[in-house]
C-alpha atoms as a PDB file:
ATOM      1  CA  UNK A   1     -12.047   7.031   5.912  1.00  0.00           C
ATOM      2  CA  UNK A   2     -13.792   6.854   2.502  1.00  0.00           C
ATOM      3  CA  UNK A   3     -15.344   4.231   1.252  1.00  0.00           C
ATOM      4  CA  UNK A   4     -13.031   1.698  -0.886  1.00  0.00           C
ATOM      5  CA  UNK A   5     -14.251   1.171  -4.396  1.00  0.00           C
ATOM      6  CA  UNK A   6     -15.856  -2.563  -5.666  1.00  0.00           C
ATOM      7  CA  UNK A   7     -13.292  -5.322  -6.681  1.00  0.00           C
ATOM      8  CA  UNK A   8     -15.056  -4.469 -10.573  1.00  0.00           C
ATOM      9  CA  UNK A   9     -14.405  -0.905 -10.409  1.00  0.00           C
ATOM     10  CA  UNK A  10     -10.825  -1.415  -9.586  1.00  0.00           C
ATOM     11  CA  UNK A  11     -10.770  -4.321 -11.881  1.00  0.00           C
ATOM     12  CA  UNK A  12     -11.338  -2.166 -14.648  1.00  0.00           C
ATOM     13  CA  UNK A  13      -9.735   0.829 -13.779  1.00  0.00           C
ATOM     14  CA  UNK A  14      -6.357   0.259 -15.160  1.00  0.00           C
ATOM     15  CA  UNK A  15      -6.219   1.113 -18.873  1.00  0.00           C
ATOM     16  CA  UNK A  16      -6.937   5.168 -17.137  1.00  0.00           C
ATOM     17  CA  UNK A  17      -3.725   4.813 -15.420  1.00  0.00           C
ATOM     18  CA  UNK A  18      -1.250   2.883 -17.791  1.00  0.00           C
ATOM     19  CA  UNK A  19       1.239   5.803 -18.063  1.00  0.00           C
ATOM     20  CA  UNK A  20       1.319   6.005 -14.829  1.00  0.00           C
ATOM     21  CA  UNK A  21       1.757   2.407 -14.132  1.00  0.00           C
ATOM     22  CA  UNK A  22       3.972   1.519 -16.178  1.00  0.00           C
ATOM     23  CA  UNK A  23       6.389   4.411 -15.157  1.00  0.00           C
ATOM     24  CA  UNK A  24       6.077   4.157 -11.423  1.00  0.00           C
ATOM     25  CA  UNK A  25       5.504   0.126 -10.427  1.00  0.00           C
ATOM     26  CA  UNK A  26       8.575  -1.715  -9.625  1.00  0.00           C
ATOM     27  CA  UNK A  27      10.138  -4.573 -11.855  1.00  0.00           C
ATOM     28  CA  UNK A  28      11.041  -8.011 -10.617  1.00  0.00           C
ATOM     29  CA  UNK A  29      14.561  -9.489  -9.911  1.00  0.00           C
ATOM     30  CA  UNK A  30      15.631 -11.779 -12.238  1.00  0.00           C
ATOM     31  CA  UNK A  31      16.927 -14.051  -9.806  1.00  0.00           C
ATOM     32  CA  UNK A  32      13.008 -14.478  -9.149  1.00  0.00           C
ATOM     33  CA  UNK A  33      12.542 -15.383 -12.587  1.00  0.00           C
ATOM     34  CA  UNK A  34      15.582 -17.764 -12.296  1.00  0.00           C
ATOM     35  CA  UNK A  35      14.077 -19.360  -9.351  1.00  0.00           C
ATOM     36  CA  UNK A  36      10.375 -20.346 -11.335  1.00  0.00           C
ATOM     37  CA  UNK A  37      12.334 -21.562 -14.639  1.00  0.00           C
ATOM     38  CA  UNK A  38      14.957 -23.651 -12.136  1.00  0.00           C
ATOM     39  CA  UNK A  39      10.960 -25.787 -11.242  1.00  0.00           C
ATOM     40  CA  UNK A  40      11.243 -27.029 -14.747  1.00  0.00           C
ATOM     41  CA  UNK A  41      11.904 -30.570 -15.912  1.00  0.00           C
ATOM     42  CA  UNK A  42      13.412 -29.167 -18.810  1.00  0.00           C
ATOM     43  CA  UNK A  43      14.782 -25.945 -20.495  1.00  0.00           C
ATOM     44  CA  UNK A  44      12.483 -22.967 -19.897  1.00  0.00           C
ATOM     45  CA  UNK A  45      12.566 -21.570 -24.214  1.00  0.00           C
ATOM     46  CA  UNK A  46       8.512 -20.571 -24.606  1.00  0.00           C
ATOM     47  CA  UNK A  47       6.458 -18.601 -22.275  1.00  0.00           C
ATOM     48  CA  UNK A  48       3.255 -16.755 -21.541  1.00  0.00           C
ATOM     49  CA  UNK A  49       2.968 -14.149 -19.495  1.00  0.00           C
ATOM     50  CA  UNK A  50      -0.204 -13.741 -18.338  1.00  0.00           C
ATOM     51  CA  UNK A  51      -2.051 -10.294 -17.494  1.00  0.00           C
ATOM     52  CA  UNK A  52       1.375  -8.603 -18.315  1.00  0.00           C
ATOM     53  CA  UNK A  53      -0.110  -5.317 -17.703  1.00  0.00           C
ATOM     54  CA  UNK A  54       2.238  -2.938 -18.800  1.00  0.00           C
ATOM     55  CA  UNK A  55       5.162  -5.060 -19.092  1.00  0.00           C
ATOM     56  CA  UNK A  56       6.865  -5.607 -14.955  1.00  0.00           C
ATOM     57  CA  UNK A  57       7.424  -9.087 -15.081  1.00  0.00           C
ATOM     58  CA  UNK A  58       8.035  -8.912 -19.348  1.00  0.00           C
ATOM     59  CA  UNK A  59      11.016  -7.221 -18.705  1.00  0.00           C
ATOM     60  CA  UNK A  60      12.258  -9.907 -16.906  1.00  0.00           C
ATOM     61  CA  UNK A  61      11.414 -12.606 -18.640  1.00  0.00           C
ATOM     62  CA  UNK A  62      12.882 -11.546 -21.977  1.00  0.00           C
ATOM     63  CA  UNK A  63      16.235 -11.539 -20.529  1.00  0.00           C
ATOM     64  CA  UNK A  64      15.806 -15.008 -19.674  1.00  0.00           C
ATOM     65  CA  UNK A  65      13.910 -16.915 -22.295  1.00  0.00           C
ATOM     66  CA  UNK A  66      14.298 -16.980 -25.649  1.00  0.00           C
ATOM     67  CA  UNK A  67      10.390 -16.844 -26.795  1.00  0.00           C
ATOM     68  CA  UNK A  68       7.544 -14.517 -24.487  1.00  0.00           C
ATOM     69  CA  UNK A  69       4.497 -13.745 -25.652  1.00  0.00           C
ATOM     70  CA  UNK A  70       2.252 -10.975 -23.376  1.00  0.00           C
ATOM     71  CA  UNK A  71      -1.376 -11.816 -22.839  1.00  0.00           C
ATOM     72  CA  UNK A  72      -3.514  -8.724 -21.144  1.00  0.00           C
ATOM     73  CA  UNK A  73      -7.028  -8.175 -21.401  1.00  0.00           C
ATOM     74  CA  UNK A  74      -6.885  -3.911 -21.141  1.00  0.00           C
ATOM     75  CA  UNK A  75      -5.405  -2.239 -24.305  1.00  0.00           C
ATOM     76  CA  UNK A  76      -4.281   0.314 -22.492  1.00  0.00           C
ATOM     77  CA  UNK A  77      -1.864  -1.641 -20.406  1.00  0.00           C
ATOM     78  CA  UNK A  78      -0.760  -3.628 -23.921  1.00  0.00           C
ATOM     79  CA  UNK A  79       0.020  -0.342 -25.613  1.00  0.00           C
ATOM     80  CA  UNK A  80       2.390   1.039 -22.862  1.00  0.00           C
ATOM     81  CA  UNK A  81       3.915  -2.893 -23.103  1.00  0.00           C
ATOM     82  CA  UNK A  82       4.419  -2.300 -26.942  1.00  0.00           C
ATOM     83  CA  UNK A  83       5.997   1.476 -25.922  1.00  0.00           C
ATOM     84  CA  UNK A  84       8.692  -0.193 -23.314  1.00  0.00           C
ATOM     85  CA  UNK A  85       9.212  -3.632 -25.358  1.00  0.00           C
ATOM     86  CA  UNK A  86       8.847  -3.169 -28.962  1.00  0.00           C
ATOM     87  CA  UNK A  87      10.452  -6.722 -30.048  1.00  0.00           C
ATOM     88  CA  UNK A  88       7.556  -8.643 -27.658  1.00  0.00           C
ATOM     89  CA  UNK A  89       4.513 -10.279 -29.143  1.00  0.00           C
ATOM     90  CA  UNK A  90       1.356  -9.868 -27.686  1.00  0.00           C
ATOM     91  CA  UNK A  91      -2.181 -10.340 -27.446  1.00  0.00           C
ATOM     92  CA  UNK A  92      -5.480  -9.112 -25.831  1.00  0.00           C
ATOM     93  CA  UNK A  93      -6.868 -12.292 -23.593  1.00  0.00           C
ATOM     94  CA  UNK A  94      -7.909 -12.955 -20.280  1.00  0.00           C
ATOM     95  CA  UNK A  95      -5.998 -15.528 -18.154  1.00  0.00           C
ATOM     96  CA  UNK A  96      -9.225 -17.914 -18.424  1.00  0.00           C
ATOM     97  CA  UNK A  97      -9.195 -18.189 -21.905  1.00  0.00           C
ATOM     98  CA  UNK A  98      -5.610 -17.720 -23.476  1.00  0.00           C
ATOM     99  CA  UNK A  99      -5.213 -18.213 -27.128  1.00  0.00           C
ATOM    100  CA  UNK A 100      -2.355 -21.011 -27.036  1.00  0.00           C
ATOM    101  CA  UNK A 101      -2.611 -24.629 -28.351  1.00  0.00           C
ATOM    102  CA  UNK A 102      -2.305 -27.300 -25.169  1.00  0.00           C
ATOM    103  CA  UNK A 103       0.942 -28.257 -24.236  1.00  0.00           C
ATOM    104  CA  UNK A 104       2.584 -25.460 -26.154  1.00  0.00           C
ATOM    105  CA  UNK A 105       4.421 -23.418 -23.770  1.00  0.00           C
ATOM    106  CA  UNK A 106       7.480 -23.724 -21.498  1.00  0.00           C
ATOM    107  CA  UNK A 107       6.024 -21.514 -18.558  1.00  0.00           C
ATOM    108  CA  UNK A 108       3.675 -19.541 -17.616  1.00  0.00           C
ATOM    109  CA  UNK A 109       4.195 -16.482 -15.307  1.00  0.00           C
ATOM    110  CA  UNK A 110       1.978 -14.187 -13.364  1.00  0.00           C
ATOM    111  CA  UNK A 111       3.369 -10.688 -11.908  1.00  0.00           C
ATOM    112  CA  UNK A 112       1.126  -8.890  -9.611  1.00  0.00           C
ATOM    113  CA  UNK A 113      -1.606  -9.863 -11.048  1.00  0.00           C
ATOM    114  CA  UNK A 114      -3.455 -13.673 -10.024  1.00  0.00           C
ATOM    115  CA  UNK A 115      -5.965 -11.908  -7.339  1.00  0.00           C
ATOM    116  CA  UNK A 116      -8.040 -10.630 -10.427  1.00  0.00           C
ATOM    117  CA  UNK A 117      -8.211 -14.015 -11.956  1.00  0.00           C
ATOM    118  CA  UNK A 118     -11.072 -16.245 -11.628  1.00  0.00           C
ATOM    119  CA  UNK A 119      -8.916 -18.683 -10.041  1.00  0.00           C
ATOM    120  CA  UNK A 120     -10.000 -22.367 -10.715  1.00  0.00           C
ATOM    121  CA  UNK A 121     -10.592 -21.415 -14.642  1.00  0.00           C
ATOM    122  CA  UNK A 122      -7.647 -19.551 -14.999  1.00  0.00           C
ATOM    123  CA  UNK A 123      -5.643 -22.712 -13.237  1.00  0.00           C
ATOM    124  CA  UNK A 124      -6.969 -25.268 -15.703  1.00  0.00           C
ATOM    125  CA  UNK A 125      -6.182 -22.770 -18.717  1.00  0.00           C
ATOM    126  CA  UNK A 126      -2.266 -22.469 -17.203  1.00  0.00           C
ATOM    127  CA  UNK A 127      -1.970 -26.272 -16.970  1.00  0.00           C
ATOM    128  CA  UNK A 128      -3.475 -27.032 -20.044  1.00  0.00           C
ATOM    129  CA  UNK A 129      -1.388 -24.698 -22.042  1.00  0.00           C
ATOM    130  CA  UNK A 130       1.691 -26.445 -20.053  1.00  0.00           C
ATOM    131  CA  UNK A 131       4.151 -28.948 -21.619  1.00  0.00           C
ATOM    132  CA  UNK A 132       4.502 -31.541 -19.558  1.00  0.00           C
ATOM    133  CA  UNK A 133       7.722 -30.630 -17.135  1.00  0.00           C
ATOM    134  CA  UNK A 134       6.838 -27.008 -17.449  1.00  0.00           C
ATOM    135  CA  UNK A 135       5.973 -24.671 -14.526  1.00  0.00           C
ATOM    136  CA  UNK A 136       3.877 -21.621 -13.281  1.00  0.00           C
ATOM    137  CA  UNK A 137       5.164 -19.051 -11.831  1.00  0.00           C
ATOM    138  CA  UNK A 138       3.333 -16.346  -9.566  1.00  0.00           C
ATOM    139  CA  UNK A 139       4.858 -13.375  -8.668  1.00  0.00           C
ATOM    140  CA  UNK A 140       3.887 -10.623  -6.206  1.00  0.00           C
ATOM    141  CA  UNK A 141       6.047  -7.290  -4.857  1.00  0.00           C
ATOM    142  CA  UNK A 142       4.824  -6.452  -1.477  1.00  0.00           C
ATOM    143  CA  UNK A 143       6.236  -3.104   0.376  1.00  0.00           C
ATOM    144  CA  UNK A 144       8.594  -4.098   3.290  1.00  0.00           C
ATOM    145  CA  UNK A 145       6.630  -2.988   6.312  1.00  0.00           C
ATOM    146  CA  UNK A 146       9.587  -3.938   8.486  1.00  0.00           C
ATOM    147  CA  UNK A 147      11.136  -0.865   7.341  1.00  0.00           C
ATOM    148  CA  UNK A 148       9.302   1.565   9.633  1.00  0.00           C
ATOM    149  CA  UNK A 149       8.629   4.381   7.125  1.00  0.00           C
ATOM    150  CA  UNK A 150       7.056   1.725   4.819  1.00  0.00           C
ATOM    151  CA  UNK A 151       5.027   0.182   7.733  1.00  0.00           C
ATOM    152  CA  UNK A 152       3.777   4.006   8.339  1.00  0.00           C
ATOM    153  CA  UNK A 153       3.016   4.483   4.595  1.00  0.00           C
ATOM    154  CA  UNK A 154       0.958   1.611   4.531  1.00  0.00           C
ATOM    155  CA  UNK A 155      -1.031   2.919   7.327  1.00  0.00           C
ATOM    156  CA  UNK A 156      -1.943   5.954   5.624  1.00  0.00           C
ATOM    157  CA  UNK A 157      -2.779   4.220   2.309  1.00  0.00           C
ATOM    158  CA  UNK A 158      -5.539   2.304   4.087  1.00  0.00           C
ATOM    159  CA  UNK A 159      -4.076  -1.655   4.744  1.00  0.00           C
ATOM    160  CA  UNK A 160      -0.885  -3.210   4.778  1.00  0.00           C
ATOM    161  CA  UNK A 161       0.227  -4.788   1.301  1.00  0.00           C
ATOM    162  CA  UNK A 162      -1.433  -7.862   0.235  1.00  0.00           C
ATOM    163  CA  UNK A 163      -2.006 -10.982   2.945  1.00  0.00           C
ATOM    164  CA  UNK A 164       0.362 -14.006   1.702  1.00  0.00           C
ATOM    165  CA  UNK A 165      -1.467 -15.978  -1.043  1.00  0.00           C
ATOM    166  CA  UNK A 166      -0.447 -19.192  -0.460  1.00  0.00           C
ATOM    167  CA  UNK A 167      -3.702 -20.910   0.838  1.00  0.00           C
ATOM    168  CA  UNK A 168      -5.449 -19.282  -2.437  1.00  0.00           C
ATOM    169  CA  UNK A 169      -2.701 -20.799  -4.643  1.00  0.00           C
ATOM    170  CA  UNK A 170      -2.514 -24.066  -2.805  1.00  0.00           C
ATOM    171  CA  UNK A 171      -6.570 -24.727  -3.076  1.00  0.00           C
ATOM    172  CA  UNK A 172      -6.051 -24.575  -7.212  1.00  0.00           C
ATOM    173  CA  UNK A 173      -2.865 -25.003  -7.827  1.00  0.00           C
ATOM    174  CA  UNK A 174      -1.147 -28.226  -5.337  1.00  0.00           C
ATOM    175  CA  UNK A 175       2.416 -29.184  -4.688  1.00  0.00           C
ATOM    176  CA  UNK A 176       3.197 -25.125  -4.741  1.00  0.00           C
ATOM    177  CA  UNK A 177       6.581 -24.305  -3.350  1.00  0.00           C
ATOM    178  CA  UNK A 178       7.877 -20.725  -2.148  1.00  0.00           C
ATOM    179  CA  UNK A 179      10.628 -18.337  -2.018  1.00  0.00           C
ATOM    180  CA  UNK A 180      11.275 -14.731  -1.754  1.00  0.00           C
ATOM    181  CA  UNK A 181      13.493 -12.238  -2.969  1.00  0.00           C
ATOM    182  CA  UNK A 182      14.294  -8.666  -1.641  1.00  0.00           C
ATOM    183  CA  UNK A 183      15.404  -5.481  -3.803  1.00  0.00           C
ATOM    184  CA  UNK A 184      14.346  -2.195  -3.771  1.00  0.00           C
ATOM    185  CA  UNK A 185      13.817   0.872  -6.298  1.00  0.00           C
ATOM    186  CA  UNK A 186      15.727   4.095  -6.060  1.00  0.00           C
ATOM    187  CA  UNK A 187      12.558   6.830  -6.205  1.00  0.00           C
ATOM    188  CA  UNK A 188      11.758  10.522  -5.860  1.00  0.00           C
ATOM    189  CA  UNK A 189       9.345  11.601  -3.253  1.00  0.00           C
ATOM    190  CA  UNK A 190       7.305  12.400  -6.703  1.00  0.00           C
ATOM    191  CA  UNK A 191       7.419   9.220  -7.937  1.00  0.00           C
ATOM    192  CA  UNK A 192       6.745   7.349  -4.603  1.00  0.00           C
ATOM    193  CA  UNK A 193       3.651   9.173  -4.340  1.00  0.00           C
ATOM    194  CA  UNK A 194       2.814   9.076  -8.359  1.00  0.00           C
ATOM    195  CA  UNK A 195       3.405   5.089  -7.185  1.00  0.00           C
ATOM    196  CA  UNK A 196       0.452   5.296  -4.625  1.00  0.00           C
ATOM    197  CA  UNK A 197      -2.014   6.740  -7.129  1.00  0.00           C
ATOM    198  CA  UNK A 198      -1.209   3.587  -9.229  1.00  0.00           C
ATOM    199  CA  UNK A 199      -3.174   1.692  -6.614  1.00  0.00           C
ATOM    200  CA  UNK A 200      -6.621   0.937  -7.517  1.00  0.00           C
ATOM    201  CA  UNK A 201      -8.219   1.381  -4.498  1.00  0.00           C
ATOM    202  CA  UNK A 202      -6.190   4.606  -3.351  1.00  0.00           C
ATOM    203  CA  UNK A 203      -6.773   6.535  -6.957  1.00  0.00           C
ATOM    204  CA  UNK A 204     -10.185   5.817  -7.133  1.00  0.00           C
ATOM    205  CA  UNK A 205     -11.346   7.416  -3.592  1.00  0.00           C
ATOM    206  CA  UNK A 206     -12.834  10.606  -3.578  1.00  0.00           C
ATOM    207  CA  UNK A 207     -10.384  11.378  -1.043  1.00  0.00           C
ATOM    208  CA  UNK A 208      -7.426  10.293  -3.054  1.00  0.00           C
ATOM    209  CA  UNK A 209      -5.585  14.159  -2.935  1.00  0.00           C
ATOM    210  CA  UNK A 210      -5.836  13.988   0.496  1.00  0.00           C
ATOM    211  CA  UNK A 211      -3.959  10.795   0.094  1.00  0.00           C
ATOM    212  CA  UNK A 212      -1.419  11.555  -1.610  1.00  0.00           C
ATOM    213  CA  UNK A 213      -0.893  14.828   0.665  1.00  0.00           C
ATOM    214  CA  UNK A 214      -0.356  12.877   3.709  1.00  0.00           C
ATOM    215  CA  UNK A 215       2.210  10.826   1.887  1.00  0.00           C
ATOM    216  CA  UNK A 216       4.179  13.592   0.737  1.00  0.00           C
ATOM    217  CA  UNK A 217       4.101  14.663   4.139  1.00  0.00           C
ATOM    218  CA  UNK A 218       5.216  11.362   5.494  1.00  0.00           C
ATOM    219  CA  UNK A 219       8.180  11.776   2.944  1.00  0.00           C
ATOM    220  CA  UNK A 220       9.126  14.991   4.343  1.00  0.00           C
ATOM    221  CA  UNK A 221       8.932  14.457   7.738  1.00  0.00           C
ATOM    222  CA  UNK A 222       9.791  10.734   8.788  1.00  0.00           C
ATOM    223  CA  UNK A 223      13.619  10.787   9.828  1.00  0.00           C
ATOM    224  CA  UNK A 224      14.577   8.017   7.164  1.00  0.00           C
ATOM    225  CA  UNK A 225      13.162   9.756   4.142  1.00  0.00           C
ATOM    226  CA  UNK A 226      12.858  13.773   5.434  1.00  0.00           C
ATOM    227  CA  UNK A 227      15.154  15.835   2.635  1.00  0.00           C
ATOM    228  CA  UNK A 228      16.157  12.979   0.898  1.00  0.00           C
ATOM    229  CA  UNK A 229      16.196  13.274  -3.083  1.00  0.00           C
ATOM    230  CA  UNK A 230      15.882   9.617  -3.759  1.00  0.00           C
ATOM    231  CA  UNK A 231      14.695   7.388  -1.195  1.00  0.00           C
ATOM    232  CA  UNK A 232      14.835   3.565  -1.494  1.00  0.00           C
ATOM    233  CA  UNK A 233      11.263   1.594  -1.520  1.00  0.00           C
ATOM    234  CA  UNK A 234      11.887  -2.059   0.182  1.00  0.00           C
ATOM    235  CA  UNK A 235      10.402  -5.260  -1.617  1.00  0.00           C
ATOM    236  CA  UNK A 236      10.026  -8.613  -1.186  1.00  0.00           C
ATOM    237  CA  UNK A 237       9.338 -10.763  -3.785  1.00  0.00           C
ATOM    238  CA  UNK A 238       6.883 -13.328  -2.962  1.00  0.00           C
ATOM    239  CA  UNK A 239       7.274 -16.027  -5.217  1.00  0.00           C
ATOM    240  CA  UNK A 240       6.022 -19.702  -6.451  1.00  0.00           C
ATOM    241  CA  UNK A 241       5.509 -22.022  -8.734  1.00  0.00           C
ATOM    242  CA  UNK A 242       4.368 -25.108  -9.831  1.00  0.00           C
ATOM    243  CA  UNK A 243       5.615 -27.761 -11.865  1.00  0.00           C
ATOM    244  CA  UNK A 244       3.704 -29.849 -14.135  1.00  0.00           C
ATOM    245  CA  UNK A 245       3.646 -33.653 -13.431  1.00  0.00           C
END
């Protein structure tokens, strides 16, 4: 197997891919959303939604609060965020240093993206940007691996989806509670595989076409997915949040 690419490389490799990522990543169910904004003492009107990449989680969130402002810190990302939601504000930042006055926002939600955070710094920023009664929200889509064609897709991609953050979240961010939510996303055996190259460390092997060969024949061959136009990719939603005291 080749060798996987540095935590910067993939860090920064995202702005190359934007098109690609913001057409082929799932969204997040807004009962997900529903869940975080339920942790606040009060009514969830303002929030920031931090590393918004190319606008998963945005899309969301604008159905559910009345003010959301997108923080990224690759332009790229932002300008496929601006293509897909016009009407959104937002700003290049980093989660450690957001632009916001203390206490001046409802919530604050992260989609896919809090393992690229510095993670005590960008805690502090989160819960000093928090009104009191507001909450965090952190928000991952993993692959179902108990769906056996997923479970074999994941082998060939190199690991199984992200471990369960919790213990990371819990060591910065206390008195974290959890739920999850499963959906799934109609997609071509195309876009499944244009999905895969949105992974950092699977688009930036030199081995990536070889990748994304064995996936298509995966797709074509497995008995749940072989000649099938559309298949549908299982999620769960891992989510939590926090509320401020």
């Amino acid at each position: 197997m080749a060798a996987r690419p540095s935590f910067d490389d993939r860090k920064l490799s995202f702005g190359a891919a934007a098109q690609d990522y913001a057409r082929f990543r799932p969204g997040f169910p807004a009962e997900a959303v529903r869940w975080v904004f339920d942790g606040a003492t009060h009514p969830v009107v303002d929030v920031a939604d931090v590393g918004a990449g190319t606008g998963a989680l945005t899309r969301a969130l604008v159905t559910l609060a009345e003010h959301v402002t997108a923080f990224e810190p690759d332009a790229g990302m932002l300008t496929e965020l601006e293509r897909a939601l016009p009407q959104v504000p937002r700003q290049l930042a980093t989660a450690e240093s957001l632009p916001l006055a203390d206490a001046s926002v409802d919530a604050v939600t992260v989609g896919q993206a809090w393992h690229w955070f510095d993670k005590p710094a960008a805690a502090a920023e989160f819960t000093r940007v928090l009104r009191p009664g507001g909450v965090i929200g952190l928000l991952w889509n993993f692959r179902d691996v108990r769906v056996p064609w997923v479970a074999a897709l994941n082998e060939l991609i190199g690991r199984d989806d992200r471990a369960d953050p919790l213990e990371e979240v819990a060591s910065v961010l206390p008195a974290v509670e959890g739920a999850r939510f499963e959906h799934s996303v109609p997609q071509t055996p195309d876009e499944v595989v244009g999905l895969i190259s949105t992974i950092s460390f699977v688009r930036l092997r030199p081995d990536a076409a070889d990748v994304y060969a064995a996936v298509r024949d995966l797709l074509a061959t497995d008995p749940d997915t072989a000649g099938r136009d559309v298949v549908d990719v299982p999620y769960v939603t891992t989510t939590y949040r926090i509320t401020r005291s």
